[in-house]
Structures are given as C-alpha cells and as structure tokens.
PDB file of N, CA and C in Angstrom:
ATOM      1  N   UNK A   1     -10.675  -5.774 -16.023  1.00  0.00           N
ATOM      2  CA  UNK A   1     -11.417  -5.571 -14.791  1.00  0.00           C
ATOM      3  C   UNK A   1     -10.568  -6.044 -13.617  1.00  0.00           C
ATOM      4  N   UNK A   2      -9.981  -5.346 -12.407  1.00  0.00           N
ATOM      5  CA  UNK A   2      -9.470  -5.633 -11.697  1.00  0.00           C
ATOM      6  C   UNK A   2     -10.398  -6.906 -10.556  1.00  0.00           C
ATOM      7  N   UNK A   3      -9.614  -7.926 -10.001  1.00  0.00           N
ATOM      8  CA  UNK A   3     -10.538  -8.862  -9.159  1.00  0.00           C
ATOM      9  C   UNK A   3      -9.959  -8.249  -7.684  1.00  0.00           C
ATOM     10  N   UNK A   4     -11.084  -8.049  -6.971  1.00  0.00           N
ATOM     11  CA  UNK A   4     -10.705  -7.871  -5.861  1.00  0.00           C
ATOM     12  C   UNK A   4     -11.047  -9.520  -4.841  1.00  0.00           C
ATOM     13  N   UNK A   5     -10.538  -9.308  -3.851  1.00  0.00           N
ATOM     14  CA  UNK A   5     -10.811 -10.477  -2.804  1.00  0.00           C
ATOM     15  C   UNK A   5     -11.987 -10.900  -2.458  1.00  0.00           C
ATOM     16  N   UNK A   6     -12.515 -11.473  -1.518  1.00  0.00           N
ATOM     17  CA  UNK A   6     -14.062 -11.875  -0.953  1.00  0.00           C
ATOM     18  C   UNK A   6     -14.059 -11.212   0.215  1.00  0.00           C
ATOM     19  N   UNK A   7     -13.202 -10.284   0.157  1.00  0.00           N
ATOM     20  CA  UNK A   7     -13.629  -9.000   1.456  1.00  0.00           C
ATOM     21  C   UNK A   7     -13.591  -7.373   0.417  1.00  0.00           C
ATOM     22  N   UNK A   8     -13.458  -7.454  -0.956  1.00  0.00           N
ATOM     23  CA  UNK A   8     -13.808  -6.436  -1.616  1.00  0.00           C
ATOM     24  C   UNK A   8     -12.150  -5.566  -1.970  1.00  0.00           C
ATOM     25  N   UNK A   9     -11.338  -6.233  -1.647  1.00  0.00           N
ATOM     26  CA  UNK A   9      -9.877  -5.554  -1.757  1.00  0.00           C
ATOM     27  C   UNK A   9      -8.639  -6.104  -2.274  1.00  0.00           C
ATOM     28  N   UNK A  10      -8.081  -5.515  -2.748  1.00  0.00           N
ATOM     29  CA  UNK A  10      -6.472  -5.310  -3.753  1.00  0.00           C
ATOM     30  C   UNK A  10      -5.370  -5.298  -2.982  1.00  0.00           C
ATOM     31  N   UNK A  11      -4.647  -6.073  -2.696  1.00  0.00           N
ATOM     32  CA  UNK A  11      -3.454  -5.638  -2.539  1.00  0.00           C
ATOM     33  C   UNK A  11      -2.762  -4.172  -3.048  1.00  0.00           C
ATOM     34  N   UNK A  12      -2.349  -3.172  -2.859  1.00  0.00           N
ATOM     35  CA  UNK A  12      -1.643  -2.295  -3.379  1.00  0.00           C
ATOM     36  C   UNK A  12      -0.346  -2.163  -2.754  1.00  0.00           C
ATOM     37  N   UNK A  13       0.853  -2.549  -3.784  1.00  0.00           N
ATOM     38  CA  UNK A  13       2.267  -2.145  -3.819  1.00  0.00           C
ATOM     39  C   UNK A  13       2.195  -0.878  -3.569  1.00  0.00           C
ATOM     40  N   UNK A  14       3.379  -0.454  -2.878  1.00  0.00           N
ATOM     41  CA  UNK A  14       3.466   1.422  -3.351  1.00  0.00           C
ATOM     42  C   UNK A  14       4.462   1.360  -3.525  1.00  0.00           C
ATOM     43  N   UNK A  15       5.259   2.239  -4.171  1.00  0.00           N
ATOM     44  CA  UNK A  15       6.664   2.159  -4.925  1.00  0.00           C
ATOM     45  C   UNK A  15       7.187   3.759  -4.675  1.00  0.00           C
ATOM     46  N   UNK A  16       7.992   4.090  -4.768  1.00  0.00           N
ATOM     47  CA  UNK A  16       8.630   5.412  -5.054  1.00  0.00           C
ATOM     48  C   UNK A  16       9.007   5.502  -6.233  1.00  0.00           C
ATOM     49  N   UNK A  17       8.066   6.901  -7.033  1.00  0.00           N
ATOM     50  CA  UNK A  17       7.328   6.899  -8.614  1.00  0.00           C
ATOM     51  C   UNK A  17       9.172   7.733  -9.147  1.00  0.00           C
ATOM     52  N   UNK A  18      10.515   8.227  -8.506  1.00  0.00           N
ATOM     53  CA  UNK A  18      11.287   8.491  -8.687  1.00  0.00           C
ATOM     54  C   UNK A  18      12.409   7.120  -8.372  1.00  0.00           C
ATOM     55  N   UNK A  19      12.586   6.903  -7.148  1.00  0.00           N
ATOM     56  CA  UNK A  19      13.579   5.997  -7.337  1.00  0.00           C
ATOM     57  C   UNK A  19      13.186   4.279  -7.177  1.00  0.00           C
ATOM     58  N   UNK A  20      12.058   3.813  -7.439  1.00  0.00           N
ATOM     59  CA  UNK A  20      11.654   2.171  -7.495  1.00  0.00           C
ATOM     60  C   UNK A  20      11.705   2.075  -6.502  1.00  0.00           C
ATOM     61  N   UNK A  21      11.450   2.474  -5.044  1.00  0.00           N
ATOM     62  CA  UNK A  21      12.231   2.055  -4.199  1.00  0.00           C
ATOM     63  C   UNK A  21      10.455   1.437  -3.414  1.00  0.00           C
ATOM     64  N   UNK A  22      10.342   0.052  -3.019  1.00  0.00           N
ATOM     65  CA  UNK A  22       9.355  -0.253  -2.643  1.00  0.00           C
ATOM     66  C   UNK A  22       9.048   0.452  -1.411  1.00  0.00           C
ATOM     67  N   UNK A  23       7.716   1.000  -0.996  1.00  0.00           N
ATOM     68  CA  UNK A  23       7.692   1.633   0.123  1.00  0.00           C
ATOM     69  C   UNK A  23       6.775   1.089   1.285  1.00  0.00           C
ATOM     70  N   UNK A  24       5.967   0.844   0.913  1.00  0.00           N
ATOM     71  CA  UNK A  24       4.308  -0.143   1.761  1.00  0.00           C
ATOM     72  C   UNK A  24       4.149  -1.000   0.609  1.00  0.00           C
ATOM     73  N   UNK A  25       2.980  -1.713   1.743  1.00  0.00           N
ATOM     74  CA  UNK A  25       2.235  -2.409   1.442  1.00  0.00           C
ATOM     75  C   UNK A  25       0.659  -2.093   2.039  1.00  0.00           C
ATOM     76  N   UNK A  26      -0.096  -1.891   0.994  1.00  0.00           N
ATOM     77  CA  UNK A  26      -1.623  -1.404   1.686  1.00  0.00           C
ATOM     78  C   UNK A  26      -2.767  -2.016   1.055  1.00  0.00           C
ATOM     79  N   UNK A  27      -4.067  -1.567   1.310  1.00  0.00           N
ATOM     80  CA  UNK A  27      -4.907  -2.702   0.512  1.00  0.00           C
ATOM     81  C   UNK A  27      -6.165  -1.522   0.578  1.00  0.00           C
ATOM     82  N   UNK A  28      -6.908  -1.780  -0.799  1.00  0.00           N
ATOM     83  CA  UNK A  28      -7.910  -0.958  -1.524  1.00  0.00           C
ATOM     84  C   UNK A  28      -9.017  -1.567  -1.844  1.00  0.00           C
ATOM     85  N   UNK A  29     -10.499  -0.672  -1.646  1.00  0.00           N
ATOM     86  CA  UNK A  29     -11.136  -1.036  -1.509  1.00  0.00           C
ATOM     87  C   UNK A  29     -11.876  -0.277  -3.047  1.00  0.00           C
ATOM     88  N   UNK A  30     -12.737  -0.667  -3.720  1.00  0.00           N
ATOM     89  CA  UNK A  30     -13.505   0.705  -4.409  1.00  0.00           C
ATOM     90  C   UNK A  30     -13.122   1.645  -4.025  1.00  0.00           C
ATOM     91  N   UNK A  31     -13.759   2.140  -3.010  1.00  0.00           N
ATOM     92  CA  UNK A  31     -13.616   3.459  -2.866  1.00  0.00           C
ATOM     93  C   UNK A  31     -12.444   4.521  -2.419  1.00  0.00           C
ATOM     94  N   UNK A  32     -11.777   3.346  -1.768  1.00  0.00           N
ATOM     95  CA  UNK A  32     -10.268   4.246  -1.437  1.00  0.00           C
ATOM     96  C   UNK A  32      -9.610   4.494  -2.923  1.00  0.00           C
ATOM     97  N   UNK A  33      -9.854   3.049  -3.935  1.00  0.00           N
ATOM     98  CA  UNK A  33      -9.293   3.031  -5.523  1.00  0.00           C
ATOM     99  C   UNK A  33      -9.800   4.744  -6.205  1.00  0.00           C
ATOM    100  N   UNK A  34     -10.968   4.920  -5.844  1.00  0.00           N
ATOM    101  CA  UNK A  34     -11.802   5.762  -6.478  1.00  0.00           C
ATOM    102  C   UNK A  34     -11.326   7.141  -6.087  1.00  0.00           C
ATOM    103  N   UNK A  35     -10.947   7.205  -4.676  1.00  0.00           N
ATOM    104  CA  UNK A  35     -10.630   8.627  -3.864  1.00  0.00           C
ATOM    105  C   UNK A  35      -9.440   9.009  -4.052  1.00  0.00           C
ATOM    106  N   UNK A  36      -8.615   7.914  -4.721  1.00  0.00           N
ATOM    107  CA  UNK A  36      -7.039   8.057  -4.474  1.00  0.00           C
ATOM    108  C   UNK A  36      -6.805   8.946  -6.157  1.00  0.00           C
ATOM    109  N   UNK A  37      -7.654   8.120  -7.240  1.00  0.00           N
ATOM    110  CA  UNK A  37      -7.394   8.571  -8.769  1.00  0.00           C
ATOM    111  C   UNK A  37      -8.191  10.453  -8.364  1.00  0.00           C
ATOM    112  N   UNK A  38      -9.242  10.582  -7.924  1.00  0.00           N
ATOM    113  CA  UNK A  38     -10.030  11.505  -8.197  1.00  0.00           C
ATOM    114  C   UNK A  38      -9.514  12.937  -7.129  1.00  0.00           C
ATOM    115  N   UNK A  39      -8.261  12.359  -6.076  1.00  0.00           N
ATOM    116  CA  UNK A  39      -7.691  13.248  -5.185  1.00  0.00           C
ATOM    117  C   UNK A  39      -6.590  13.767  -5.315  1.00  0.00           C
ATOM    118  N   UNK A  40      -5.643  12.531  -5.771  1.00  0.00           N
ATOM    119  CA  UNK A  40      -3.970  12.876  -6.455  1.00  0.00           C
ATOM    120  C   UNK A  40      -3.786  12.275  -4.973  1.00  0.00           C
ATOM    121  N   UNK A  41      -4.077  12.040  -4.156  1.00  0.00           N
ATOM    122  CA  UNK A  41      -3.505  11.330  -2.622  1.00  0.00           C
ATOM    123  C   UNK A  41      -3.795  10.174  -2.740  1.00  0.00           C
ATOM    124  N   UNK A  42      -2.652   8.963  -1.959  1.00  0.00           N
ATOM    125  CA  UNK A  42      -3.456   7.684  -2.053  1.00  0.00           C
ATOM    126  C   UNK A  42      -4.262   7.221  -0.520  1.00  0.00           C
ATOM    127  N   UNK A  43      -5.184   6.845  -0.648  1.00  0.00           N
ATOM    128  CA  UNK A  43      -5.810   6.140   0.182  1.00  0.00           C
ATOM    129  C   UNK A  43      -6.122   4.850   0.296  1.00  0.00           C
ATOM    130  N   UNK A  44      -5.960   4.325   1.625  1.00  0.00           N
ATOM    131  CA  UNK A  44      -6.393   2.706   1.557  1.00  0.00           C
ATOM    132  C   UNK A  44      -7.626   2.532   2.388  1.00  0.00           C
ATOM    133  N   UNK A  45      -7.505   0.968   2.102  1.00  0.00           N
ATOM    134  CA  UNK A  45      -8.738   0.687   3.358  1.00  0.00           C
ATOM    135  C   UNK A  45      -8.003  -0.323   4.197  1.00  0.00           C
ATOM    136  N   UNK A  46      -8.615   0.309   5.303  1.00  0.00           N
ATOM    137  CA  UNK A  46      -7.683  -0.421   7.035  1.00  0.00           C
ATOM    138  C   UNK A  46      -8.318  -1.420   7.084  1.00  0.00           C
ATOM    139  N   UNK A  47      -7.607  -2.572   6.962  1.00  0.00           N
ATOM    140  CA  UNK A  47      -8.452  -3.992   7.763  1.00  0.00           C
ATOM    141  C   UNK A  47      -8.637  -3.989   9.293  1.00  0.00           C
ATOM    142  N   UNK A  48      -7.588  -3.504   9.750  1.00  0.00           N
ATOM    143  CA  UNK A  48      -8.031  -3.303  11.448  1.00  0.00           C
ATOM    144  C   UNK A  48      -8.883  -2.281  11.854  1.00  0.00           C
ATOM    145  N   UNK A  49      -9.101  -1.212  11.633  1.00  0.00           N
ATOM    146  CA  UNK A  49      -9.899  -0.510  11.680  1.00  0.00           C
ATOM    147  C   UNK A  49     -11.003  -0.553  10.776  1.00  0.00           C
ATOM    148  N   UNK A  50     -11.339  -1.265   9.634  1.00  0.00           N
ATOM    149  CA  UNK A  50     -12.834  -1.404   8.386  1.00  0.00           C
ATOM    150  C   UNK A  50     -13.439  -0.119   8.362  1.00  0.00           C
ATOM    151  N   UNK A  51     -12.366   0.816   8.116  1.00  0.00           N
ATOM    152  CA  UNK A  51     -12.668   2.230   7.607  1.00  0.00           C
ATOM    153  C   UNK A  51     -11.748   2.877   6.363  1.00  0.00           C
ATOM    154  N   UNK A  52     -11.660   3.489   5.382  1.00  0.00           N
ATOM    155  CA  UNK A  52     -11.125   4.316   4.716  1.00  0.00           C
ATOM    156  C   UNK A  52      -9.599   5.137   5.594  1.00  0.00           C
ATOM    157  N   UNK A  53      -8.630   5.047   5.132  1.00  0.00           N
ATOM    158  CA  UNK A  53      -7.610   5.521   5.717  1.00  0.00           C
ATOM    159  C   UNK A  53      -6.770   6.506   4.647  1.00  0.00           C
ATOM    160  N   UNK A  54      -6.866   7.621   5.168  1.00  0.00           N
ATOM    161  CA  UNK A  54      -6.129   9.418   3.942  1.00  0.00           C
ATOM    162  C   UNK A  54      -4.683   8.614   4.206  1.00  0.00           C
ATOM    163  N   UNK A  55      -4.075   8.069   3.800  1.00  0.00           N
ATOM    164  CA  UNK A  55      -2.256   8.535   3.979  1.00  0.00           C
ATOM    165  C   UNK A  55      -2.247   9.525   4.552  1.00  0.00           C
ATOM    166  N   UNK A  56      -1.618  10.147   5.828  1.00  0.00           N
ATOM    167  CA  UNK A  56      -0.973  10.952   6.079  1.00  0.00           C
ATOM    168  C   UNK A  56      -1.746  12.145   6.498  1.00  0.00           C
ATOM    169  N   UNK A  57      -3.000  12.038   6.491  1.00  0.00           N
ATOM    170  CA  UNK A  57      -4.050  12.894   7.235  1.00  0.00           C
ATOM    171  C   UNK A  57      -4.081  13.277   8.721  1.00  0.00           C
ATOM    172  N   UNK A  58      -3.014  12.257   9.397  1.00  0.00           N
ATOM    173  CA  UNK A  58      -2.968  12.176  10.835  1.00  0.00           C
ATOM    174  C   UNK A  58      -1.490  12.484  10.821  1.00  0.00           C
ATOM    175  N   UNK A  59      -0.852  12.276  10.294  1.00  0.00           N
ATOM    176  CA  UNK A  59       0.898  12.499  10.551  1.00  0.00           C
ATOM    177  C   UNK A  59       1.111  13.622   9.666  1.00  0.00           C
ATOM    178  N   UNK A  60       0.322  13.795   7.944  1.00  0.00           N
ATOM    179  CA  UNK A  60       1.016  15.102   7.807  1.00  0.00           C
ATOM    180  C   UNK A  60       2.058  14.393   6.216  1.00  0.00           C
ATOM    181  N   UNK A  61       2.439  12.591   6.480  1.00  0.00           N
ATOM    182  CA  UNK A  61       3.091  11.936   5.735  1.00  0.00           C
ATOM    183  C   UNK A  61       2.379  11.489   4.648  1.00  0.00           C
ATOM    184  N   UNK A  62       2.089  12.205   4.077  1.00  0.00           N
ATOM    185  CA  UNK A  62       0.963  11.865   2.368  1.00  0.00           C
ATOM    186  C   UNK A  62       1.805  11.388   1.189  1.00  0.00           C
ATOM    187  N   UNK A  63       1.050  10.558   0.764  1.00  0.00           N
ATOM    188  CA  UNK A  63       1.991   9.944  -0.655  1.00  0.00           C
ATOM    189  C   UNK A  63       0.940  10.614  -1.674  1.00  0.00           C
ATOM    190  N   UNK A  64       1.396  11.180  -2.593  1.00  0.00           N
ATOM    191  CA  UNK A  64       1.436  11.910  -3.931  1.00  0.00           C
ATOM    192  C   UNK A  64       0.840  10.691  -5.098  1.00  0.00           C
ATOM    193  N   UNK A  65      -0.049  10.465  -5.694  1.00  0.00           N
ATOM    194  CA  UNK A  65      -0.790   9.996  -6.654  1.00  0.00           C
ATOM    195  C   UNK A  65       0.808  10.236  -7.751  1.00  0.00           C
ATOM    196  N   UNK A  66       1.321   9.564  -8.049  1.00  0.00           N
ATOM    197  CA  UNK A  66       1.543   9.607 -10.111  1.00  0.00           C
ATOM    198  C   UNK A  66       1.221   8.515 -11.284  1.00  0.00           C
ATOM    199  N   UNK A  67       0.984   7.539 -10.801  1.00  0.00           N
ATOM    200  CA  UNK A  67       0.604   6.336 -11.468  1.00  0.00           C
ATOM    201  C   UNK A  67       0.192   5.133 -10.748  1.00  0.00           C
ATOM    202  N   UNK A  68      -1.179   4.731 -11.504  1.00  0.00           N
ATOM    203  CA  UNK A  68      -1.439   3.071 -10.991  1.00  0.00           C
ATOM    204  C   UNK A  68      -1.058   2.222 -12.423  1.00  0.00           C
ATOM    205  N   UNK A  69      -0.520   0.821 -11.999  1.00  0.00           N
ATOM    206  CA  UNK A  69      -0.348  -0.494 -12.855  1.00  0.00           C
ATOM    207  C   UNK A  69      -1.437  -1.669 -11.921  1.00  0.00           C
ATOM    208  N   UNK A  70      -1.563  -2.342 -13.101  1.00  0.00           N
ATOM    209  CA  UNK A  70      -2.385  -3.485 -12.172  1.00  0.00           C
ATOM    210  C   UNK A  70      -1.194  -4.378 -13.209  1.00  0.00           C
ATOM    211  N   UNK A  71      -1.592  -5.559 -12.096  1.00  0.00           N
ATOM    212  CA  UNK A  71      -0.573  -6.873 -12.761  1.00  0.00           C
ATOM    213  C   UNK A  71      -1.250  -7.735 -13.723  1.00  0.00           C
ATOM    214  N   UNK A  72      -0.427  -8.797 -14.215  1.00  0.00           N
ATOM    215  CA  UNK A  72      -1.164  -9.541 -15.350  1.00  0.00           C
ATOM    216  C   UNK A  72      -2.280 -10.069 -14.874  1.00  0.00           C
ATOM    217  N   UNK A  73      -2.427 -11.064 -13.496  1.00  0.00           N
ATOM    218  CA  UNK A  73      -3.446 -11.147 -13.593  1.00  0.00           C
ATOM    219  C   UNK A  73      -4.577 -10.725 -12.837  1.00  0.00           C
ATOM    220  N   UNK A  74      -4.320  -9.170 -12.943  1.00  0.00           N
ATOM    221  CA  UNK A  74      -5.812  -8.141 -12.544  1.00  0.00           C
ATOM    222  C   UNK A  74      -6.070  -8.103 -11.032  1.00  0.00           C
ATOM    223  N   UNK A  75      -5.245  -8.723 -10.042  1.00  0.00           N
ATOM    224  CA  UNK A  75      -5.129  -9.024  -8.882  1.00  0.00           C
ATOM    225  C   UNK A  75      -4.671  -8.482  -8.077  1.00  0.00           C
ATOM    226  N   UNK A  76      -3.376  -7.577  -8.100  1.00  0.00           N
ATOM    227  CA  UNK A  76      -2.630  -6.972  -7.165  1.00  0.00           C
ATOM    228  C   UNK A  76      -2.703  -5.341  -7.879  1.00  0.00           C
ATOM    229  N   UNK A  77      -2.503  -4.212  -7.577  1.00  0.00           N
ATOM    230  CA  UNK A  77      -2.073  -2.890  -8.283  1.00  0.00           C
ATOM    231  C   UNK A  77      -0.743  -2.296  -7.876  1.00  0.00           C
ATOM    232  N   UNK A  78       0.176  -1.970  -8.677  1.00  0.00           N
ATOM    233  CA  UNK A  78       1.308  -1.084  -7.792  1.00  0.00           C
ATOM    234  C   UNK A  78       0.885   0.293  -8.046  1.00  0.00           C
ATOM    235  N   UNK A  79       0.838   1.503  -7.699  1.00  0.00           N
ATOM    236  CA  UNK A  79       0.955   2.771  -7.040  1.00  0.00           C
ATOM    237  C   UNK A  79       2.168   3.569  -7.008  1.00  0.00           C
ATOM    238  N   UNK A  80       2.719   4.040  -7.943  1.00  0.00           N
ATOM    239  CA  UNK A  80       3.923   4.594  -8.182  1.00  0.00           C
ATOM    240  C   UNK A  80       3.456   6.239  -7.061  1.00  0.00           C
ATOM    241  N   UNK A  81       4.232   6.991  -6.310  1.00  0.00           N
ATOM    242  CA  UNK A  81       3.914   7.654  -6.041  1.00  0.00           C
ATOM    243  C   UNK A  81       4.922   8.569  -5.012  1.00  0.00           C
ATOM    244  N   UNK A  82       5.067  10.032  -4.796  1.00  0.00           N
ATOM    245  CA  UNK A  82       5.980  10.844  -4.464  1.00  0.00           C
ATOM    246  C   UNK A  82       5.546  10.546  -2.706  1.00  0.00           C
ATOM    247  N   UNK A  83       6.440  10.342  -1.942  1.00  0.00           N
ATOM    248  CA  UNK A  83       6.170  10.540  -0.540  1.00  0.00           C
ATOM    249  C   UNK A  83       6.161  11.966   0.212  1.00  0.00           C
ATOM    250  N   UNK A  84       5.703  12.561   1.066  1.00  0.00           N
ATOM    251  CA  UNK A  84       6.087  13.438   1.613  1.00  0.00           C
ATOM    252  C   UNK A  84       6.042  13.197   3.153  1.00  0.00           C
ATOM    253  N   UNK A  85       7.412  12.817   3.666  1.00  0.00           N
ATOM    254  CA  UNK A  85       7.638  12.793   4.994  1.00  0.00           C
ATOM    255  C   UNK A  85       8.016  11.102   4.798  1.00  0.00           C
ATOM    256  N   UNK A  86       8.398  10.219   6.120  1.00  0.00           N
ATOM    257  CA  UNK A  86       8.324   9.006   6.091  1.00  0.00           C
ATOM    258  C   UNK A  86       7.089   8.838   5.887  1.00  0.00           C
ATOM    259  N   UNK A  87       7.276   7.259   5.111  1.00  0.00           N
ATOM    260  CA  UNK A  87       6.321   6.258   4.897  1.00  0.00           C
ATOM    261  C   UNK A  87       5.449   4.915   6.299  1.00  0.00           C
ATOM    262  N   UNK A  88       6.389   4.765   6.959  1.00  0.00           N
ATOM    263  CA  UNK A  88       6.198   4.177   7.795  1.00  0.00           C
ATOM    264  C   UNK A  88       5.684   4.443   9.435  1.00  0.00           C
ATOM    265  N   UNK A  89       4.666   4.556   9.853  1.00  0.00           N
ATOM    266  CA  UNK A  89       4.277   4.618  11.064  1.00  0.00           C
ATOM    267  C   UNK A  89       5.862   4.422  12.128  1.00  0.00           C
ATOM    268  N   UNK A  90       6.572   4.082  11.944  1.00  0.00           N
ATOM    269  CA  UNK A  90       8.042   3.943  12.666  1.00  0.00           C
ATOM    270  C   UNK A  90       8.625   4.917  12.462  1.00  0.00           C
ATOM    271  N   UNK A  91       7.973   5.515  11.805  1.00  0.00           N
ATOM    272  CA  UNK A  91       8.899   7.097  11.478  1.00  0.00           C
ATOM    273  C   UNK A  91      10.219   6.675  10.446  1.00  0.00           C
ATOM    274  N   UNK A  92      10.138   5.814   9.381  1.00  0.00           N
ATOM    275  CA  UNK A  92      11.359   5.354   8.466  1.00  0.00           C
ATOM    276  C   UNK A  92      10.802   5.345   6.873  1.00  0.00           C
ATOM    277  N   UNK A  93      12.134   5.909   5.922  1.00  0.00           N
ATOM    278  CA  UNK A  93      10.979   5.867   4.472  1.00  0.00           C
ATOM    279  C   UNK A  93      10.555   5.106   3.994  1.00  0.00           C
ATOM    280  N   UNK A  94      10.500   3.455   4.457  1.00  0.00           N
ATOM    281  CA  UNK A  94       9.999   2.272   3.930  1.00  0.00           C
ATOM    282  C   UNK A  94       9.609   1.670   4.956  1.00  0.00           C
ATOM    283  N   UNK A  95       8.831   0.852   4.773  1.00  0.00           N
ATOM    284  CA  UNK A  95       8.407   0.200   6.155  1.00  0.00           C
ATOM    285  C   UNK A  95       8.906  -1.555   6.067  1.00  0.00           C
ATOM    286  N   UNK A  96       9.923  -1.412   4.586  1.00  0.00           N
ATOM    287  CA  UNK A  96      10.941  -2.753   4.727  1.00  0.00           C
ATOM    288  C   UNK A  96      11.979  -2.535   5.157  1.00  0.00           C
ATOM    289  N   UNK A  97      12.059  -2.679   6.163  1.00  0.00           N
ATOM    290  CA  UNK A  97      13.539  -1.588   6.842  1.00  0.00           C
ATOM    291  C   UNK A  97      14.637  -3.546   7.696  1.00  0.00           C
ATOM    292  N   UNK A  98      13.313  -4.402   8.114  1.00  0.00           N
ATOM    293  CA  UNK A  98      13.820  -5.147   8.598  1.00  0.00           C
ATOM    294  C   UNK A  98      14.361  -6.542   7.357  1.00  0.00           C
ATOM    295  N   UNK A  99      15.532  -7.131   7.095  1.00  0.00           N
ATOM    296  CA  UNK A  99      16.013  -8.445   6.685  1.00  0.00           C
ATOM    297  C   UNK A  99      15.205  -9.384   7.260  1.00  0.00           C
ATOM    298  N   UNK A 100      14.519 -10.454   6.223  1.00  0.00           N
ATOM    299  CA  UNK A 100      14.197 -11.658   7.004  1.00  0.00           C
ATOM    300  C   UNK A 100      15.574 -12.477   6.939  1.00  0.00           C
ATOM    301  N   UNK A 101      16.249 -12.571   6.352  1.00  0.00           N
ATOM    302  CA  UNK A 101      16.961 -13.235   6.364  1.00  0.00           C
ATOM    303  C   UNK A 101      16.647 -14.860   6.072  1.00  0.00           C
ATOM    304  N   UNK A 102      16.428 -16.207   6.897  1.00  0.00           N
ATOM    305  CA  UNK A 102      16.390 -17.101   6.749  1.00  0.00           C
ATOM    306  C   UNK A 102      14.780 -17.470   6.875  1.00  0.00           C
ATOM    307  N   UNK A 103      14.205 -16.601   7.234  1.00  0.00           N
ATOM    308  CA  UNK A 103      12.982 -16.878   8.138  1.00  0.00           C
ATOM    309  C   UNK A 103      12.720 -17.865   8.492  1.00  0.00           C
ATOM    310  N   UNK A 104      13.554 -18.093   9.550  1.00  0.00           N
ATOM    311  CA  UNK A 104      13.831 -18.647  10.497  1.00  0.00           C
ATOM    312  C   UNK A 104      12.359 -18.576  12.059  1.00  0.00           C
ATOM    313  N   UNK A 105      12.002 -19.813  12.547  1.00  0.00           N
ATOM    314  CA  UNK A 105      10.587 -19.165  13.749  1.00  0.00           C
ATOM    315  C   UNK A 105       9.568 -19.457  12.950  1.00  0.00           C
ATOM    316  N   UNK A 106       9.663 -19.369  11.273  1.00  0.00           N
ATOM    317  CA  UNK A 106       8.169 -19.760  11.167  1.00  0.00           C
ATOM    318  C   UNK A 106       7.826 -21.105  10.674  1.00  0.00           C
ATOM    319  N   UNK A 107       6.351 -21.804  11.055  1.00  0.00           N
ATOM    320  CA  UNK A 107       6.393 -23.076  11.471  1.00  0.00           C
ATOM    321  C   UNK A 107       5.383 -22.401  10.254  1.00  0.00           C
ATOM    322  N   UNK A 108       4.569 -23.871   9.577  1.00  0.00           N
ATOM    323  CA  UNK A 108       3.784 -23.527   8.468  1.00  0.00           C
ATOM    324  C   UNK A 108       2.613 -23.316   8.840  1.00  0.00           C
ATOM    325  N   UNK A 109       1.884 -23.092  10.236  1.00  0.00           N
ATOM    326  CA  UNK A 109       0.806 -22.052  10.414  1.00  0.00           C
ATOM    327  C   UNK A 109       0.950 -20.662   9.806  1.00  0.00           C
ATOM    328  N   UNK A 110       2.343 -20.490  10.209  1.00  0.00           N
ATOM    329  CA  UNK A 110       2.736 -18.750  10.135  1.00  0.00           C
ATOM    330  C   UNK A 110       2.681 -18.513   8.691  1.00  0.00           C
ATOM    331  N   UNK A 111       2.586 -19.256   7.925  1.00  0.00           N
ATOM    332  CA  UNK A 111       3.106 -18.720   6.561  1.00  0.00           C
ATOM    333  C   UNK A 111       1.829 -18.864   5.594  1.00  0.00           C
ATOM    334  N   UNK A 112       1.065 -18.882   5.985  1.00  0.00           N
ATOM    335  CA  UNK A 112      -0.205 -19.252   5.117  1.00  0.00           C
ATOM    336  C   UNK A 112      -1.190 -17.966   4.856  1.00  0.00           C
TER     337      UNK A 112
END
C-alpha cells in the first residue's frame, strides 16, 4: 500500500523510461495516480495551485506513461516515462539543469 503524506501526496521521481536520465520532480495525489495509469499521460497534483495538473496540456510537453516503481518504503514512486518536448517550464529537458555545488547560502531554516 503506498503511504501518502498528511496532505494526501507522493513524491513522484520522473525519469527518462530510455536513457535514466532524471527529469522532474512532481507530487501525486489519488487521483492524478489514478488518471496517469488509466490515460498513458502523467499527471500531478499542483501544490500551488491545489488542482490536478495534465503534463503538457498547456505547452503541448506531455510525458508518456511506461512504468511506475514505488520504493522500499511505499513512500516515494518513480515514473519511468517518454517525454515529448522539454520537461521543464524553462524550456530545458530536465529541470536539473542547475549544480548546487557546495550549497553554499543555506542556513538550517532553508534546509528543512
């Protein structure tokens, strides 16, 4: 049984289901979980907006359903899946595009 949070949601990895290549980071609710297996598209749920969000319904940039994993302990899911177009609202195919490097700036408010 997957555990979701005390706001009803999963972390979801997304990966590129051809080359591993990590792509987002998004977060699922039931029903986006439910819309994403039963559509072949993945969908999340927006914390800033507390609505259902299509991938790529607005840009056109849809990620392709090929596989979910959940982790050992039932907590996080990765999302193996084909992109079409960039991934990133920046217009780039990952939206890890930046090095932290030292992370450096963050004081231990920031990191919690």
């Amino acid at each position: 049984m997957l555990k979701l949070d005390n706001q009803g949601l999963v972390p979801a990895i997304i990966q590129d289901a051809e080359t591993n290549e990590v792509l987002m980071l998004g977060y699922m609710n039931k029903e986006s979980l439910s819309r994403t297996v039963s559509s072949g598209d993945v969908w999340f749920f927006s914390r800033s907006r507390q609505e259902l969000w299509h991938k790529g319904e607005t840009s056109g940039n849809f990620l392709r359903l090929r596989s979910i994993y959940k982790d050992c302990d039932n907590d996080t899911i990765l999302v193996k899946a084909s992109p079409v177009g960039p991934v990133c609202h920046l217009n780039t195919r990952t939206c890890f595009v930046t090095e932290a490097g030292e992370m450096r700036g963050l004081d231990d408010d920031d990191t919690r």
